[in-house]
N, C-alpha and C. Protein backbone atom coordinates (compact mmCIF):
# COMPACT_ATOMS: atom_id res chain seq x y z
N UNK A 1 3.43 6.21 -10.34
CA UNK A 1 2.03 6.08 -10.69
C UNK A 1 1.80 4.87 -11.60
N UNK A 2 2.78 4.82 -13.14
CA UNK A 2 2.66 3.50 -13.73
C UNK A 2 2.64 2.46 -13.03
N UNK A 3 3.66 2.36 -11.45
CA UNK A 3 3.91 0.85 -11.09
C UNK A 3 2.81 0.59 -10.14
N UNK A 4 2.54 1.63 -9.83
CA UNK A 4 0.65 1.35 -8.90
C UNK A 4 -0.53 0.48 -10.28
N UNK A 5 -0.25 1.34 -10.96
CA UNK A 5 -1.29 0.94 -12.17
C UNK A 5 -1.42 -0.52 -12.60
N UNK A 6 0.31 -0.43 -12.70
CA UNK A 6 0.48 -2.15 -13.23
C UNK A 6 0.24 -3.09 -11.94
N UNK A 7 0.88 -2.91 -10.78
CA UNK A 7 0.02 -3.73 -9.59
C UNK A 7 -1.42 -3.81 -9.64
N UNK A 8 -2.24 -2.78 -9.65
CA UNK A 8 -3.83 -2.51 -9.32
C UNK A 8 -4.25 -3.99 -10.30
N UNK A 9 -3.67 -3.78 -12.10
CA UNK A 9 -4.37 -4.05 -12.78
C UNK A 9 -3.49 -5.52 -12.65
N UNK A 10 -2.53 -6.55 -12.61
CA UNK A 10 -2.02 -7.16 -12.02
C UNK A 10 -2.76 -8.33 -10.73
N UNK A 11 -3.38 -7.22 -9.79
CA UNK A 11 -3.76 -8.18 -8.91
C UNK A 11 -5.64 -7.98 -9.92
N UNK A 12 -6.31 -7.45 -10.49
CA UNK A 12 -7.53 -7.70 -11.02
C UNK A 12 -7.41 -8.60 -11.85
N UNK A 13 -6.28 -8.78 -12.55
CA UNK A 13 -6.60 -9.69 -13.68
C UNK A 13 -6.32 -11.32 -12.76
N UNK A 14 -6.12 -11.19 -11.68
CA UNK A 14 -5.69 -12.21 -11.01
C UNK A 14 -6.85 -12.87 -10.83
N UNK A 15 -8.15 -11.68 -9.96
CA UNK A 15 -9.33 -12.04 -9.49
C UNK A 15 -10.29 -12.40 -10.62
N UNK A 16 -9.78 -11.54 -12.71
CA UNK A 16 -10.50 -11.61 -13.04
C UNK A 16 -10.21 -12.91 -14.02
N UNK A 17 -9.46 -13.47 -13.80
CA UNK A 17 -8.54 -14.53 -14.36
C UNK A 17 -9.32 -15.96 -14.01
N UNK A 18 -10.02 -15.95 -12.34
CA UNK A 18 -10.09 -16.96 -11.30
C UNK A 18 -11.50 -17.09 -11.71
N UNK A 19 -11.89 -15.49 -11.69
CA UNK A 19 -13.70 -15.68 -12.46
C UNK A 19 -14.38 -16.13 -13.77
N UNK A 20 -13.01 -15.86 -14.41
CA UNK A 20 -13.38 -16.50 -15.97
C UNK A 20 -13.38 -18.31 -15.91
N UNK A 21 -12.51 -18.51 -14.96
CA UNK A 21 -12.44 -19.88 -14.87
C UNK A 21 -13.85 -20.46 -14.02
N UNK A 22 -13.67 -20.39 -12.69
CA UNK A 22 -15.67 -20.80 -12.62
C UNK A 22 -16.28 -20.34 -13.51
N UNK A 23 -16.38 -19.37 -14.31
CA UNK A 23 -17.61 -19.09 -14.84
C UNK A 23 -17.51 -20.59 -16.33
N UNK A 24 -16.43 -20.28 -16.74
CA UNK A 24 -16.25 -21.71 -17.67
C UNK A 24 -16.75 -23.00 -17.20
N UNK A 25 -16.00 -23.38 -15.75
CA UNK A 25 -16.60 -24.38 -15.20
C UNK A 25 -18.20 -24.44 -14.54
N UNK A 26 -18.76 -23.33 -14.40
CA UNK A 26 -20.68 -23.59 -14.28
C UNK A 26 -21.13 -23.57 -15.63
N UNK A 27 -20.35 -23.02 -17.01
CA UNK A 27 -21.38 -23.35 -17.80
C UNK A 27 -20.93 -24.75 -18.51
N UNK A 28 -19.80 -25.17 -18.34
CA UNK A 28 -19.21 -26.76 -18.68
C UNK A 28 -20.47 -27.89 -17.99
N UNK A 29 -20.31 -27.54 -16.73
CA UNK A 29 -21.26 -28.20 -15.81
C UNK A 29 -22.88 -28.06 -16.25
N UNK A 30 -23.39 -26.81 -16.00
CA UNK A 30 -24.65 -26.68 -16.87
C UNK A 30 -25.02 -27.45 -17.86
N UNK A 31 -24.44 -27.17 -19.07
CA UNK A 31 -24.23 -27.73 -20.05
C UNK A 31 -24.49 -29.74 -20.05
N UNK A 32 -23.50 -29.85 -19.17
CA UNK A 32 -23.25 -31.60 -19.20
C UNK A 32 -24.87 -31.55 -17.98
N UNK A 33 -25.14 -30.88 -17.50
CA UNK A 33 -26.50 -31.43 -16.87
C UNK A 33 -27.53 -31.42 -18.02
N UNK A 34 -27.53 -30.11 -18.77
CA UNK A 34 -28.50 -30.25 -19.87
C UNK A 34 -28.81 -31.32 -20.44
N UNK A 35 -27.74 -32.05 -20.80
CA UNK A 35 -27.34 -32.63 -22.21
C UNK A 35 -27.92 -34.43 -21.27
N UNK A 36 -27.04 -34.59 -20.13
CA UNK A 36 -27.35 -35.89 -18.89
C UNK A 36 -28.98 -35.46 -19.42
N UNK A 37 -29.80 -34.46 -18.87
CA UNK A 37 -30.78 -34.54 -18.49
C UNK A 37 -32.21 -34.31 -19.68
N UNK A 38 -31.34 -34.04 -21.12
CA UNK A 38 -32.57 -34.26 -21.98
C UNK A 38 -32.32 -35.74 -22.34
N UNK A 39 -30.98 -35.96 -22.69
CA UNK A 39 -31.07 -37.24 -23.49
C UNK A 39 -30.79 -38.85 -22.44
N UNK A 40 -30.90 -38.70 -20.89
CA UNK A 40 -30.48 -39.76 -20.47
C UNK A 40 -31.91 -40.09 -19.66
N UNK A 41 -32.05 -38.72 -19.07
CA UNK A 41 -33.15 -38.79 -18.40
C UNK A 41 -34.69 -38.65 -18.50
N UNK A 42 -34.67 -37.75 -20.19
CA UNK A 42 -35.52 -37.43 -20.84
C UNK A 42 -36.60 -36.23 -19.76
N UNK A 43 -35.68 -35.42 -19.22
CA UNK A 43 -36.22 -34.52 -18.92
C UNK A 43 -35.26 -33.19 -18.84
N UNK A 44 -35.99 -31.69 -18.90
CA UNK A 44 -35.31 -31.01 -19.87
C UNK A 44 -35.15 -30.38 -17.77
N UNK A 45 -33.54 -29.64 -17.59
CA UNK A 45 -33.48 -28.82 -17.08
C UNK A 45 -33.53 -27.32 -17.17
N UNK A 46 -34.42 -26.34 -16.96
CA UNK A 46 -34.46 -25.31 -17.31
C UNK A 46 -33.26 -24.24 -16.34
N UNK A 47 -33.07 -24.41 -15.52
CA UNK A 47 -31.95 -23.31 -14.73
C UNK A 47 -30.70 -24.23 -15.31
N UNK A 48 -30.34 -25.26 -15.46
CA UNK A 48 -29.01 -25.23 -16.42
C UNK A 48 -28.86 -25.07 -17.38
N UNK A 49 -29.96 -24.60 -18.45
CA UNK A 49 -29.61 -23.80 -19.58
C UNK A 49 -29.83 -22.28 -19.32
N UNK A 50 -30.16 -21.41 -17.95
CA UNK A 50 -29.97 -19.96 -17.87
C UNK A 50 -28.74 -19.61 -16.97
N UNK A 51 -28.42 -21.33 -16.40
CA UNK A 51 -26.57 -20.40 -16.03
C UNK A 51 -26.16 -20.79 -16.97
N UNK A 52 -25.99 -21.40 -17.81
CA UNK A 52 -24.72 -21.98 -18.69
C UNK A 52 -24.90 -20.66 -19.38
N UNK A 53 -26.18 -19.92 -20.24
CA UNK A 53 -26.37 -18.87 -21.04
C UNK A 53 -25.71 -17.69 -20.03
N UNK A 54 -26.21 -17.41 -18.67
CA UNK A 54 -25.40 -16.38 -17.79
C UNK A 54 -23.79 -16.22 -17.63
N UNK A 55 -23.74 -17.54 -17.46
CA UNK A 55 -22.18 -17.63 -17.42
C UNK A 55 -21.61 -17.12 -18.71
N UNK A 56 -21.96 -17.76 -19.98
CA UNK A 56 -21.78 -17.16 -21.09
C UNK A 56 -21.03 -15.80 -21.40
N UNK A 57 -22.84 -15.22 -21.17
CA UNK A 57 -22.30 -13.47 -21.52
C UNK A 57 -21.19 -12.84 -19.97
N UNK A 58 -21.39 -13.21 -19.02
CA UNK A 58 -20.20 -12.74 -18.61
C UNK A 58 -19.10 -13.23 -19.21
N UNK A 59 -18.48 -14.24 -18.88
CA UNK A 59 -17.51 -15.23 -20.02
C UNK A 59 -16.58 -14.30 -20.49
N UNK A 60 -17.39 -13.88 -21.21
CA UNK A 60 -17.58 -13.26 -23.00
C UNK A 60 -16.70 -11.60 -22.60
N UNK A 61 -17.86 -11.36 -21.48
CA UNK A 61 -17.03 -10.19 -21.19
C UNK A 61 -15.89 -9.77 -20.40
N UNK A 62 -15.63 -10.66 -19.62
CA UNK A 62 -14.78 -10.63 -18.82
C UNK A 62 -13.33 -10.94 -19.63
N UNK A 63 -13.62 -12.39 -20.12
CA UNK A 63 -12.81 -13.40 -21.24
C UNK A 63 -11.94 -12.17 -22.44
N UNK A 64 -12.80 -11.49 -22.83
CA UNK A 64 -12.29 -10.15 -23.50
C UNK A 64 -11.55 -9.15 -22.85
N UNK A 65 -11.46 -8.82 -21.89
CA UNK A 65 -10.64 -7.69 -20.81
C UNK A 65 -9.36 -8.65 -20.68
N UNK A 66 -9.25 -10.12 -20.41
CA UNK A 66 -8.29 -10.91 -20.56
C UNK A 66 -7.30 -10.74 -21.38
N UNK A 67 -8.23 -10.90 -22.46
CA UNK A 67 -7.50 -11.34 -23.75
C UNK A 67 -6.88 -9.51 -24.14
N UNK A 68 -7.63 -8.07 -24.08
CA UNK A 68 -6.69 -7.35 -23.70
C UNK A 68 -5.52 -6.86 -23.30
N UNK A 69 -5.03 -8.04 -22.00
CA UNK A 69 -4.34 -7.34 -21.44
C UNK A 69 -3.26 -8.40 -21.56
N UNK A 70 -3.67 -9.46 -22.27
CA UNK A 70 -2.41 -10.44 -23.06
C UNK A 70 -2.24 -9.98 -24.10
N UNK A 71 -2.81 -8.75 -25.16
CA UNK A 71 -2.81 -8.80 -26.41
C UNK A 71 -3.05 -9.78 -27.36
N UNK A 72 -4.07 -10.54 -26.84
CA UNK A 72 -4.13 -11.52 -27.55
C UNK A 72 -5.59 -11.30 -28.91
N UNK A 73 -6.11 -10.07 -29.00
CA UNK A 73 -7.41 -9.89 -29.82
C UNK A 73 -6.55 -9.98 -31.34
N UNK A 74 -7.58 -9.99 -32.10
CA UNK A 74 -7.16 -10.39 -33.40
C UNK A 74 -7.16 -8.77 -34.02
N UNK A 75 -5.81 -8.76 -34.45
CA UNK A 75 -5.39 -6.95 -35.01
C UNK A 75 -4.35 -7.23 -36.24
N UNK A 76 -5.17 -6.48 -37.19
CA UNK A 76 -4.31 -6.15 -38.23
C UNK A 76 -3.34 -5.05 -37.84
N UNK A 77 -2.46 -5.17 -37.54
CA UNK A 77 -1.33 -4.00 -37.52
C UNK A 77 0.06 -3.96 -38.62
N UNK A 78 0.05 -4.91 -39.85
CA UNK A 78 0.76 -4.71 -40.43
C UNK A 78 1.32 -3.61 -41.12
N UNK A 79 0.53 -2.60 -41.24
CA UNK A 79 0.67 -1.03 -41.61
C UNK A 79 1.03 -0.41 -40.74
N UNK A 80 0.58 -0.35 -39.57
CA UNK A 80 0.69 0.09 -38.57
C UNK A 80 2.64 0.14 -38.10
N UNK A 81 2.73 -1.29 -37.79
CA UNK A 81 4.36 -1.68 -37.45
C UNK A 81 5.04 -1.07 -39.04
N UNK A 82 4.62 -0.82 -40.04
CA UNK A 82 5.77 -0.24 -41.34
C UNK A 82 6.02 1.11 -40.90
N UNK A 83 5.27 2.30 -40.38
CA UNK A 83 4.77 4.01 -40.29
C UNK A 83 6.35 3.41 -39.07
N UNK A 84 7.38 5.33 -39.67
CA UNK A 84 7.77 5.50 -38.09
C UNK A 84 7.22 5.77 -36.95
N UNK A 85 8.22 5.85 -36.00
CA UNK A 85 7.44 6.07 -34.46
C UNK A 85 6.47 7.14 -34.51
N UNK A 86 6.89 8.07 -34.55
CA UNK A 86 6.07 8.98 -34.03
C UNK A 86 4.78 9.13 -34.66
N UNK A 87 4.56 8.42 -36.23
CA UNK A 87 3.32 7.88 -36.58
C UNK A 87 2.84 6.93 -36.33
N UNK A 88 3.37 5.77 -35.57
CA UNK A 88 3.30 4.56 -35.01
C UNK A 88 2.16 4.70 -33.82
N UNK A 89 2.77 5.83 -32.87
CA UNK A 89 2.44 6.26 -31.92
C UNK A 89 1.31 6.96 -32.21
N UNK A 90 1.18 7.57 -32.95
CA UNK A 90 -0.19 8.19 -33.17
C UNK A 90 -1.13 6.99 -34.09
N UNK A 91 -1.01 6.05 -34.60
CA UNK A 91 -1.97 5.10 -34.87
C UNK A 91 -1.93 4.16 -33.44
N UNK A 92 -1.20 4.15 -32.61
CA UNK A 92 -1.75 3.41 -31.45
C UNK A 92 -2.75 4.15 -30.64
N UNK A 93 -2.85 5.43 -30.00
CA UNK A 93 -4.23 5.97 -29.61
C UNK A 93 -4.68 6.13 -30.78
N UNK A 94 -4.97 6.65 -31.77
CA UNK A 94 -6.24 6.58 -32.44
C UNK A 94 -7.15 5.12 -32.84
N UNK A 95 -6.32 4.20 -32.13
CA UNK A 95 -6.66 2.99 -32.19
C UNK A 95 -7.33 2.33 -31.38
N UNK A 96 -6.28 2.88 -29.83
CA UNK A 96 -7.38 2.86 -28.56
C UNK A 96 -8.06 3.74 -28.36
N UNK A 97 -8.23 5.05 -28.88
CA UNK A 97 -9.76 5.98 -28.71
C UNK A 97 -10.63 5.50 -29.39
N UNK A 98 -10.60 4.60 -30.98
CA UNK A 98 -12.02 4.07 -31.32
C UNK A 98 -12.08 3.35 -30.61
N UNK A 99 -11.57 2.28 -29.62
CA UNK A 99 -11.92 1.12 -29.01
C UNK A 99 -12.60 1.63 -27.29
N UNK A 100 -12.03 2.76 -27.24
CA UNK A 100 -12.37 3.06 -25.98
C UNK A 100 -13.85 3.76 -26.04
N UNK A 101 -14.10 4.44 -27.41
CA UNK A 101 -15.05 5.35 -27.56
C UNK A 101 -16.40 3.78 -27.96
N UNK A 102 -15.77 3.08 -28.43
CA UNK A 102 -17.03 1.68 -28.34
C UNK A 102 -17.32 1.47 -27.20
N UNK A 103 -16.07 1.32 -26.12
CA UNK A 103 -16.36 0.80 -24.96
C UNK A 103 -16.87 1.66 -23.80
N UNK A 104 -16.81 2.91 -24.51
CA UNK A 104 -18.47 3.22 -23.80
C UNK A 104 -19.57 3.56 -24.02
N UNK A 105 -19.49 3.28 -25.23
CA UNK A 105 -20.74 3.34 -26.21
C UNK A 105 -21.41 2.23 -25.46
N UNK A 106 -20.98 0.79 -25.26
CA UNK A 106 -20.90 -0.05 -24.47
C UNK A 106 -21.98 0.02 -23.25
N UNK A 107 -21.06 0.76 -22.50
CA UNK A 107 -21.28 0.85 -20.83
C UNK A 107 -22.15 2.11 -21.17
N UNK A 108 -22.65 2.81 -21.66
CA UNK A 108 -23.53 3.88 -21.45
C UNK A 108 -24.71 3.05 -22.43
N UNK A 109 -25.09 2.36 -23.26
CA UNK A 109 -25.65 1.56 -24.06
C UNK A 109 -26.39 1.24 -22.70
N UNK A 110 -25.74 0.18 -22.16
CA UNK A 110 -26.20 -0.78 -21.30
C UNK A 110 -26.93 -0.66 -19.79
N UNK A 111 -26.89 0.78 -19.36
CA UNK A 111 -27.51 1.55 -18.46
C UNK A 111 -29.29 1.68 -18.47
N UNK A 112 -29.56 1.85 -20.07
CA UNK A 112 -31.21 1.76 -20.05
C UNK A 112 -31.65 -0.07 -19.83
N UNK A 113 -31.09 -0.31 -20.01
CA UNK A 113 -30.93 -2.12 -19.87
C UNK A 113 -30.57 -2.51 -18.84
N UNK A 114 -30.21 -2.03 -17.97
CA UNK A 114 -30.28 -2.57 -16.57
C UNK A 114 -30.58 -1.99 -15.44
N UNK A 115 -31.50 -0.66 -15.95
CA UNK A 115 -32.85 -0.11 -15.35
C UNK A 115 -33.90 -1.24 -15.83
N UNK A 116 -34.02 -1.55 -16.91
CA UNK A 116 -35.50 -1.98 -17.24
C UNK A 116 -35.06 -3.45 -16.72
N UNK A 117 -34.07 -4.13 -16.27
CA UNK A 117 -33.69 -5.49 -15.92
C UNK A 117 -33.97 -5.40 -14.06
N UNK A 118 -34.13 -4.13 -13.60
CA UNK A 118 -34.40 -4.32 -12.42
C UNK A 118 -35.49 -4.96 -11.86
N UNK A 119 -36.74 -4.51 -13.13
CA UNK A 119 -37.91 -5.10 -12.73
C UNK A 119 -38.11 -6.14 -13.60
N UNK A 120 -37.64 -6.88 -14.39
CA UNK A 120 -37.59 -7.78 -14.93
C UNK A 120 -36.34 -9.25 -14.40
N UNK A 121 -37.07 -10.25 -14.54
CA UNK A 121 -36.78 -11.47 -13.37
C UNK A 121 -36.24 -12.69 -14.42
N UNK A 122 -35.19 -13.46 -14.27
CA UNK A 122 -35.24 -14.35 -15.43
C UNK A 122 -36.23 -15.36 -15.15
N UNK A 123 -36.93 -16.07 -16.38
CA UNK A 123 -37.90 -17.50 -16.16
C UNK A 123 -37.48 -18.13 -15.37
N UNK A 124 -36.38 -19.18 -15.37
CA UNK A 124 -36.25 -20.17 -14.65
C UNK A 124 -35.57 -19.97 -13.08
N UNK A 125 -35.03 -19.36 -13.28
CA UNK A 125 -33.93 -18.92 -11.84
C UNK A 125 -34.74 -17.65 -10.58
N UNK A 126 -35.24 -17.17 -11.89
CA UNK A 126 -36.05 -15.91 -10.60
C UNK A 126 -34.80 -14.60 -10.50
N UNK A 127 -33.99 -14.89 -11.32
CA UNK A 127 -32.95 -13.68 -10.75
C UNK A 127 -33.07 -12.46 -11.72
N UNK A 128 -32.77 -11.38 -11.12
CA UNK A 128 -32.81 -10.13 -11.78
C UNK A 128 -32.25 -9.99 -12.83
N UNK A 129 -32.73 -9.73 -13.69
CA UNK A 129 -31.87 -9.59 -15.16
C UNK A 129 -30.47 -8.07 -15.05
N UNK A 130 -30.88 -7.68 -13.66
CA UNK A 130 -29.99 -6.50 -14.27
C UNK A 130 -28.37 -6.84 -13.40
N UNK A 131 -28.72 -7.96 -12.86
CA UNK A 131 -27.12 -8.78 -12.58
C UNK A 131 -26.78 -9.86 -13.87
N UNK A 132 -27.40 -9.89 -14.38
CA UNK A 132 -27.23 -10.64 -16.20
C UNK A 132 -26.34 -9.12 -16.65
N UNK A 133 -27.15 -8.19 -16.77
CA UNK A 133 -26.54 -6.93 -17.93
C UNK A 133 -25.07 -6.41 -16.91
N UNK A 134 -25.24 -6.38 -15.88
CA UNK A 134 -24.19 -5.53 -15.20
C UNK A 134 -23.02 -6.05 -15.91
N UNK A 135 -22.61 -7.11 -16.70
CA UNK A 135 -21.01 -7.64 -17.13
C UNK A 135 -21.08 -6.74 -18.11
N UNK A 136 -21.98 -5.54 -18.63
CA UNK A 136 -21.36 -4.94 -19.78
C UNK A 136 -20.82 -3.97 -19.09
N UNK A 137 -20.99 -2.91 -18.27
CA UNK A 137 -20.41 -1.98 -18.06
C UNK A 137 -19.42 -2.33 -16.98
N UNK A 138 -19.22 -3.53 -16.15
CA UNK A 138 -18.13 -3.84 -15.69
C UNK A 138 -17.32 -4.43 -16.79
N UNK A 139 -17.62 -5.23 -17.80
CA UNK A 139 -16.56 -6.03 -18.76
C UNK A 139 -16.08 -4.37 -19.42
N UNK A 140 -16.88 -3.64 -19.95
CA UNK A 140 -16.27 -2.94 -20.38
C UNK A 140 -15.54 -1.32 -20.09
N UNK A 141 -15.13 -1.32 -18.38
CA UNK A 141 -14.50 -0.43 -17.61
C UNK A 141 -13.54 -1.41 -17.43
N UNK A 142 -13.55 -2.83 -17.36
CA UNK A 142 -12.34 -3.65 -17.23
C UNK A 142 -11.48 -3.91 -18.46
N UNK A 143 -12.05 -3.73 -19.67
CA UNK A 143 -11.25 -3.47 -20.99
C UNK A 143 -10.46 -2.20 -21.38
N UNK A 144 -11.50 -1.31 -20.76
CA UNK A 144 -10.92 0.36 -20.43
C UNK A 144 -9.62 0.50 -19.96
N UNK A 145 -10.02 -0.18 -18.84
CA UNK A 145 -8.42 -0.32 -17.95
C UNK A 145 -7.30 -0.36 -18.68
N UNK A 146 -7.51 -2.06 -19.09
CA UNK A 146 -6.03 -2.91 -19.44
C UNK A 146 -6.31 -2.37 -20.92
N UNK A 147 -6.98 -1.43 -21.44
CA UNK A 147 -6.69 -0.64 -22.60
C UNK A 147 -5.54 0.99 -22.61
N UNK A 148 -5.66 1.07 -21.65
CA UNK A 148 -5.21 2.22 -20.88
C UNK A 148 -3.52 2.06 -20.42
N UNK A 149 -3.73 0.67 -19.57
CA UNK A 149 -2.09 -0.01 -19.48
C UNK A 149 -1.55 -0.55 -20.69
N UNK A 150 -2.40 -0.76 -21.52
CA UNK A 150 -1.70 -1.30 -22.78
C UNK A 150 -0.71 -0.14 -23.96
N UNK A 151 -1.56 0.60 -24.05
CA UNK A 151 -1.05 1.88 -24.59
C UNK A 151 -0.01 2.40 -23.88
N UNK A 152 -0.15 2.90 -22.54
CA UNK A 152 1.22 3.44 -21.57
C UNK A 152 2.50 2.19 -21.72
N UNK A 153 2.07 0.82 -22.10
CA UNK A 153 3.59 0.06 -21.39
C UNK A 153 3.97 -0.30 -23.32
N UNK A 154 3.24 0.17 -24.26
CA UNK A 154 3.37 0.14 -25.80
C UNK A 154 4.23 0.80 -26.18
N UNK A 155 3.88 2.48 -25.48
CA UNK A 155 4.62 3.64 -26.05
C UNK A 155 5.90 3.80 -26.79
N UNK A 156 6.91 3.00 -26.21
CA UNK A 156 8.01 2.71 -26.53
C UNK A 156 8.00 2.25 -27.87
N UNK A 157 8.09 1.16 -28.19
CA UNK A 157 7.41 0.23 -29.01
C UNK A 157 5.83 -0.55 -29.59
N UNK A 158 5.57 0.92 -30.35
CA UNK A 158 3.69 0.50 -30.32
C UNK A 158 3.40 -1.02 -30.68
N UNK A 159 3.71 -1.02 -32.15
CA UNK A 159 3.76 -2.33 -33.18
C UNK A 159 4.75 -3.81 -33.13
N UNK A 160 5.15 -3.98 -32.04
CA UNK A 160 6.73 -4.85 -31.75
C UNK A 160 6.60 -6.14 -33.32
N UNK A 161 7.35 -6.19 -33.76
CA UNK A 161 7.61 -7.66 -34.45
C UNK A 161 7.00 -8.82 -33.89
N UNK A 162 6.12 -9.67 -34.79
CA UNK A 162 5.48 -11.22 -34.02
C UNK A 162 7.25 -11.66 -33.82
N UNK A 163 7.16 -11.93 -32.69
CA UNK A 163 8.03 -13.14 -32.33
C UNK A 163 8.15 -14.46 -33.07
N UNK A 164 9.41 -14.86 -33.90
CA UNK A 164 9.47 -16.19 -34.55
C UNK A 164 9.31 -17.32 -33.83
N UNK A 165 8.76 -17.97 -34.69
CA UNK A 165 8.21 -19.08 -33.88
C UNK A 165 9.24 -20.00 -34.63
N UNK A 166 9.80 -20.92 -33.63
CA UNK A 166 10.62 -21.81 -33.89
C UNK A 166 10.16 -23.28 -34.32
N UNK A 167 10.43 -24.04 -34.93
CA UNK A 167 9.86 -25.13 -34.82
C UNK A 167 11.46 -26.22 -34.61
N UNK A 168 10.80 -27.26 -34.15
CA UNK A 168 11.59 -27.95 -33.33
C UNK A 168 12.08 -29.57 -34.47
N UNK A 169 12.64 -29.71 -34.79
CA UNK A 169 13.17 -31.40 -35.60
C UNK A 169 12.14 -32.78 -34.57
N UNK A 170 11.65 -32.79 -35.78
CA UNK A 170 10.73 -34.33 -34.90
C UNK A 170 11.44 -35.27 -35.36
């Protein structure tokens, strides 16, 4: 069952890996049209400042389920790695149940918000706002996840030692 899990989530972070990257590159692009088009052309584009902002908040959310499942979020665990295991282990879920219990505070948050985004249209683009909100409760069932694999492939070793970083003779 773990090695299904780690494939499933494995090939998503693959797809969700590929999406963070266009989405970087339309709001890079956006952006450099904005910027071409107030100050070269002296005229303002309005739909490349609502993808660059769209791209954004997905970004943001997706970019975070990433950084999850590298461990790469910013965590004080120095207390944490001192406690033995079996208290180790119990500050690692109580660590991912507040994070999980945000993250659907999250995704249930964001449900009256993308009812009322159905009938609501963005200015410049015309597009539904409730494909703007949908990255919360997908970003945050995709944090769920690789919150879920993170804890199961931890167990062993909740808190591991930072790895020394070597530095090299210049």
């Amino acid at each position: 069952m773990l090695a299904l899990l780690e494939r499933f989530c494995l090939a998503l972070r693959h797809l969700v890996s590929a999406a963070v990257i266009l989405l970087f590159s339309a709001m890079m692009i956006a952006v450099l049209v904005q910027v071409a088009g107030r100050y070269i052309f002296d005229y303002s584009v309005a739909q490349a400042s609502e993808i660059a902002t769209f791209s954004q908040v997905w970004l943001v959310l997706l970019g975070a389920g990433v950084a999850v499942a590298r461990g790469q979020h910013v965590a004080i665990d120095m207390i944490p790695a001192q406690l033995p295991l079996p208290l180790a282990r119990v500050a690692l879920v109580v660590i991912a149940l507040i994070i999980a219990a945000f993250l659907c505070v999250l995704a249930w948050g964001s449900l009256p918000l993308m009812k009322m985004g159905a009938f609501q249209m963005s200015p410049a683009m015309r597009v539904p706002m409730k494909y703007v909100y949908l990255c919360l409760p997908i970003g945050s069932a995709y944090m769920m996840l690789e919150l879920l694999l993170s804890v199961i492939q931890r167990w062993r070793l909740p808190f591991p030692p930072p790895e020394a970083e070597t530095q090299e003779a210049i």
